[in-house]
N, C-alpha and C. Protein backbone atom coordinates (compact mmCIF):
# COMPACT_ATOMS: atom_id res chain seq x y z
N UNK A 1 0.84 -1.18 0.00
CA UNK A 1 0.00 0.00 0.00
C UNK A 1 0.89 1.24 0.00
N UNK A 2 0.46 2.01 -0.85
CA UNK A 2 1.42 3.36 -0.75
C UNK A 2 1.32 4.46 0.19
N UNK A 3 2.13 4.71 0.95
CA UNK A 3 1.74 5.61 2.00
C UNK A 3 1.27 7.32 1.47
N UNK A 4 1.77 7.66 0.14
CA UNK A 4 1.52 8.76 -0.66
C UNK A 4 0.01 8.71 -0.42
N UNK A 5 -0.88 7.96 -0.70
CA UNK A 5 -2.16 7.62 -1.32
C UNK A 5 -2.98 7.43 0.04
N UNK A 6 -2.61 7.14 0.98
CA UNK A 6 -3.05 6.36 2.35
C UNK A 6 -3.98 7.91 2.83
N UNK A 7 -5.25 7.63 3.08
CA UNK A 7 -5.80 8.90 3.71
C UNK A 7 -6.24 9.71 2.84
N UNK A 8 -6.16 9.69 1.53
CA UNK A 8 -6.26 10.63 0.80
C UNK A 8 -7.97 10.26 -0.10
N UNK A 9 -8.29 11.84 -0.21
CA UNK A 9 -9.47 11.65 -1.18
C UNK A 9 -9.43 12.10 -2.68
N UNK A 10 -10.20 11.07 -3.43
CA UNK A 10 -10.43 11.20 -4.84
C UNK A 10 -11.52 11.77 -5.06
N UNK A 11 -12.23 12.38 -5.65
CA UNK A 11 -13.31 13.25 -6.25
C UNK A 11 -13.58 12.91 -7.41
N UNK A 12 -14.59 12.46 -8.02
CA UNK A 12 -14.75 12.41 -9.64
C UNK A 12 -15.94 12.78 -9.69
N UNK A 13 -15.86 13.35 -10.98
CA UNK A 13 -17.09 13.91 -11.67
C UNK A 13 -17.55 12.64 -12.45
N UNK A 14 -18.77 12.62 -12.89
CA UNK A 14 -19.35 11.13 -13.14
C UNK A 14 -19.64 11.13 -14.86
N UNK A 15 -20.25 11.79 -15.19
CA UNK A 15 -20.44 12.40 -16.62
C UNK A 15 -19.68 12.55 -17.11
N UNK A 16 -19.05 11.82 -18.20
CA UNK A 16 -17.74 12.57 -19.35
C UNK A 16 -16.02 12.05 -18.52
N UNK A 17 -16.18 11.61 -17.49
CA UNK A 17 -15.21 11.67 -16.59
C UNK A 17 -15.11 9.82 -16.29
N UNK A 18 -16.36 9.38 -15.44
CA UNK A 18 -16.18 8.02 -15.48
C UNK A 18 -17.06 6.96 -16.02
N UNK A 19 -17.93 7.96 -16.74
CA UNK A 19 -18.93 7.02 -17.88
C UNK A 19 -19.25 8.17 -18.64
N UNK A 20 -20.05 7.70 -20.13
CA UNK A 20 -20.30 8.45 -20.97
C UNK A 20 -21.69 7.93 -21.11
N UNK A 21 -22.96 8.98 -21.29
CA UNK A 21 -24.51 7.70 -21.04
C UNK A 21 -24.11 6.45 -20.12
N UNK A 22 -23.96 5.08 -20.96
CA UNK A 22 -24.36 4.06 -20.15
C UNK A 22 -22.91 3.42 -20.33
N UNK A 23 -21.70 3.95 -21.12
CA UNK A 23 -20.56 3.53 -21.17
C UNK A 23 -19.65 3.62 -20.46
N UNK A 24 -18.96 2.82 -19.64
CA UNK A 24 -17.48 3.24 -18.93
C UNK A 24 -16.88 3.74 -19.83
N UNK A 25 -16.01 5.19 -19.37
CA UNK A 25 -14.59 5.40 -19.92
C UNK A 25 -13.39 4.35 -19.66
N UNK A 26 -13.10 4.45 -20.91
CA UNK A 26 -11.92 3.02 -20.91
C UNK A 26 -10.41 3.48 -19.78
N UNK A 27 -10.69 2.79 -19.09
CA UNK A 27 -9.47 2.88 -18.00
C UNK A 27 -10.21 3.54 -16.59
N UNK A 28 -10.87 3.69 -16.55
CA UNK A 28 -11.38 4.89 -15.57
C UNK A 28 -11.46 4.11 -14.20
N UNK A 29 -12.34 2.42 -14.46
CA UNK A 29 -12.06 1.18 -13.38
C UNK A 29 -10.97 1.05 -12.91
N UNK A 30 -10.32 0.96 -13.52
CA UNK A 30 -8.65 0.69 -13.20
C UNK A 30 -7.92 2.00 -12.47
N UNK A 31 -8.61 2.86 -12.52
CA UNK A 31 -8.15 3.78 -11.61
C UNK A 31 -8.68 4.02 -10.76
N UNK A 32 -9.97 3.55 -10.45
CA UNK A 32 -10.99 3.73 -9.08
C UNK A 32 -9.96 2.68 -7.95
N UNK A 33 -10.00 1.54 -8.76
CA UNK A 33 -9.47 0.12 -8.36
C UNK A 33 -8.49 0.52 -7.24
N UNK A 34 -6.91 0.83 -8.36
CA UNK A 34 -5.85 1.08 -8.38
C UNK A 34 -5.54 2.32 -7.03
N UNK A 35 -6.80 3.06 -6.76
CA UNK A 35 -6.49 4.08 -5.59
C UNK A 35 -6.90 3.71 -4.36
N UNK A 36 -8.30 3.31 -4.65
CA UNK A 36 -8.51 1.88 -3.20
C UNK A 36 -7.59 0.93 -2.84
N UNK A 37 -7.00 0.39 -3.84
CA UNK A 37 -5.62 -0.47 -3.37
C UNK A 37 -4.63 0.15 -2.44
N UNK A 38 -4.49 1.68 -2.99
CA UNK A 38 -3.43 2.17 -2.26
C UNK A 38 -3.50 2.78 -1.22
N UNK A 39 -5.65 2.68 -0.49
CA UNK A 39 -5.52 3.18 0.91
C UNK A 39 -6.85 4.54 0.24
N UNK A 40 -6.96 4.88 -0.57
CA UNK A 40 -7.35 6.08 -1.30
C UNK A 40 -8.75 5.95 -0.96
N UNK A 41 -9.65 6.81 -0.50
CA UNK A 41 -10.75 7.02 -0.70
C UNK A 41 -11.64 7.40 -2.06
N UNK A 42 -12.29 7.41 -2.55
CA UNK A 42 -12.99 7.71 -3.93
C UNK A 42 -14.16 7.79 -3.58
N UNK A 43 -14.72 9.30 -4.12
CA UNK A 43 -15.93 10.02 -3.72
C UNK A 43 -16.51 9.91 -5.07
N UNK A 44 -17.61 10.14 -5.66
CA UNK A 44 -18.51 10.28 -6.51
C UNK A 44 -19.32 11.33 -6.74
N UNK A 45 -19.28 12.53 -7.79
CA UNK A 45 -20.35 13.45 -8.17
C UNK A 45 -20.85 14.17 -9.42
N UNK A 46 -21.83 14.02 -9.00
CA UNK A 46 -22.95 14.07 -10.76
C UNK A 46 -23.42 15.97 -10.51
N UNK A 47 -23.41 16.40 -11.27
CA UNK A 47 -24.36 17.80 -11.64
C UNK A 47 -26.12 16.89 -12.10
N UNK A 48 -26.23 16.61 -12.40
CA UNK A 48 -27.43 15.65 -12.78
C UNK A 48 -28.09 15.63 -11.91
N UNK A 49 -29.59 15.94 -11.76
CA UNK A 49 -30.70 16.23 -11.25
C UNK A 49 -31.47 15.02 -11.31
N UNK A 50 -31.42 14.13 -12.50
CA UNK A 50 -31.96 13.29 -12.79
C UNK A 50 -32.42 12.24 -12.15
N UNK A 51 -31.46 11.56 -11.51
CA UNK A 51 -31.19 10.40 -10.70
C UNK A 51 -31.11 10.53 -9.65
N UNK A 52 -31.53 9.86 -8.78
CA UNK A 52 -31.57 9.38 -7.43
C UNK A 52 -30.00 9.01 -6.80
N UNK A 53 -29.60 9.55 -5.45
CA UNK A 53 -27.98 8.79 -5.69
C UNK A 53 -28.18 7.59 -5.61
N UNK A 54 -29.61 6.30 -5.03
CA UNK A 54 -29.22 5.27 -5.30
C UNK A 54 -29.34 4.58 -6.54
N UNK A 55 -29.82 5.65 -7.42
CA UNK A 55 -29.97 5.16 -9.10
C UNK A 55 -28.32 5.15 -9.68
N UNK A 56 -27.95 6.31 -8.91
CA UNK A 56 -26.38 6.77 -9.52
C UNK A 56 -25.53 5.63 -8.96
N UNK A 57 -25.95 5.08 -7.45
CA UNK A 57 -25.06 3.86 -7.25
C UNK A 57 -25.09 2.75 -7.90
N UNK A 58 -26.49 2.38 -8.21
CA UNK A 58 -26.64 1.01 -8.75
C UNK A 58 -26.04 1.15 -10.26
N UNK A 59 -25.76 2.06 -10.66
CA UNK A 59 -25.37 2.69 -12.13
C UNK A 59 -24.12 2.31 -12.23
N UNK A 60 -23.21 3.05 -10.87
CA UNK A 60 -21.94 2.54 -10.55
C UNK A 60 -21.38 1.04 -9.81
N UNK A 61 -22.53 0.59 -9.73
CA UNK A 61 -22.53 -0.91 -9.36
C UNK A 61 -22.24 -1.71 -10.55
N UNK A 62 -23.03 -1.33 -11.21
CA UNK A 62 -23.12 -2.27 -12.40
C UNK A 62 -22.21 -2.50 -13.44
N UNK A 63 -21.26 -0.90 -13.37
CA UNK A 63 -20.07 -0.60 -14.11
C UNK A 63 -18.93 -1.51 -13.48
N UNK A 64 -19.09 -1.99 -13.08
CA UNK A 64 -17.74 -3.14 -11.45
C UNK A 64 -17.33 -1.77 -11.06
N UNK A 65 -17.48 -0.88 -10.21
CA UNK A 65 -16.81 0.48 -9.54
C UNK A 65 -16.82 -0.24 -8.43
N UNK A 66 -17.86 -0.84 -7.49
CA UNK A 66 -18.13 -1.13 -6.12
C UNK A 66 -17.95 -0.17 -5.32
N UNK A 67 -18.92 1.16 -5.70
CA UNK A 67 -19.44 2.02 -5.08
C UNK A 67 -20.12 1.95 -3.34
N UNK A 68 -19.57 3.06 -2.65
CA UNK A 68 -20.06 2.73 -1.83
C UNK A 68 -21.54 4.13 -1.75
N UNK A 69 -22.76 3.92 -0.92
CA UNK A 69 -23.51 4.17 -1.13
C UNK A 69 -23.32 6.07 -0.58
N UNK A 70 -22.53 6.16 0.62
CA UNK A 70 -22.32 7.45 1.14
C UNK A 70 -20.97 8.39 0.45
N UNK A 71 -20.60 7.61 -0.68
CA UNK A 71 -19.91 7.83 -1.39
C UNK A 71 -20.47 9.06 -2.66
N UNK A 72 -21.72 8.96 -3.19
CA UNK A 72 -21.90 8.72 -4.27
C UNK A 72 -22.82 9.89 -3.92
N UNK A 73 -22.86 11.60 -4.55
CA UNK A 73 -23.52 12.78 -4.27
C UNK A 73 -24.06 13.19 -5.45
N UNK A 74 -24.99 13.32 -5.30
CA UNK A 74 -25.87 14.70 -6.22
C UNK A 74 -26.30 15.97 -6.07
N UNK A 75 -26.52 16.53 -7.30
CA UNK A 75 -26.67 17.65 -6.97
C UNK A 75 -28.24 17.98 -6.47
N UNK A 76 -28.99 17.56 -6.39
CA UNK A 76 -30.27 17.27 -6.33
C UNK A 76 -30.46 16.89 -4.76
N UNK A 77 -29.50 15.86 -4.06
CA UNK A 77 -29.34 15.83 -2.73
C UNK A 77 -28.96 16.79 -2.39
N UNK A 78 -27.98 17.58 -2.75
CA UNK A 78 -27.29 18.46 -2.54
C UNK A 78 -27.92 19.79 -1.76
N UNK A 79 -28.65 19.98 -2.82
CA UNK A 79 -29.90 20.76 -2.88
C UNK A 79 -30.72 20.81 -1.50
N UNK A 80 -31.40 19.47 -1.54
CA UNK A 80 -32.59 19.09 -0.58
C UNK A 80 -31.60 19.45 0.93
N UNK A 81 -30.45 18.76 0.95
CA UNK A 81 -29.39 19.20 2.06
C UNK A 81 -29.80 20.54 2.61
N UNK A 82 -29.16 21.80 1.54
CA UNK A 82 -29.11 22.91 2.02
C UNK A 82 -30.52 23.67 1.97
């Protein structure tokens, strides 16, 4: 495990970033993977109104991400939050 990586958070934007519609970006798994290996946290967030975050998880479920559920934000929660 890399101690660089240990503690640290990832952020991704979800759209254009780690799927395209219903497509993974090619490599994008391998880097979710690859930072959890090294201790890395990986957060999840959509501008998208659309979806539910547990629509957005099961979305990222299905991609093999193995999303976790408090992981995974919208802007739409976001919203209702504030």
């Amino acid at each position: 495990m890399s101690a660089q990586l240990q503690n640290r958070i990832f952020a991704f934007d979800l759209d254009g970033t780690i799927y395209t519609g219903n497509r993974l970006i090619n490599g994008a798994d391998e880097v979710v993977h690859y930072l959890r290996r090294q201790g890395a946290k990986v957060v999840f967030f959509t501008n998208s109104s659309t979806r539910t975050v547990q629509q957005v998880f099961e979305k990222l479920a299905r991609m093999s991400l193995s999303p976790v559920l408090e992981d995974v934000h919208t802007s739409a929660r976001a919203a209702a939050i504030y």
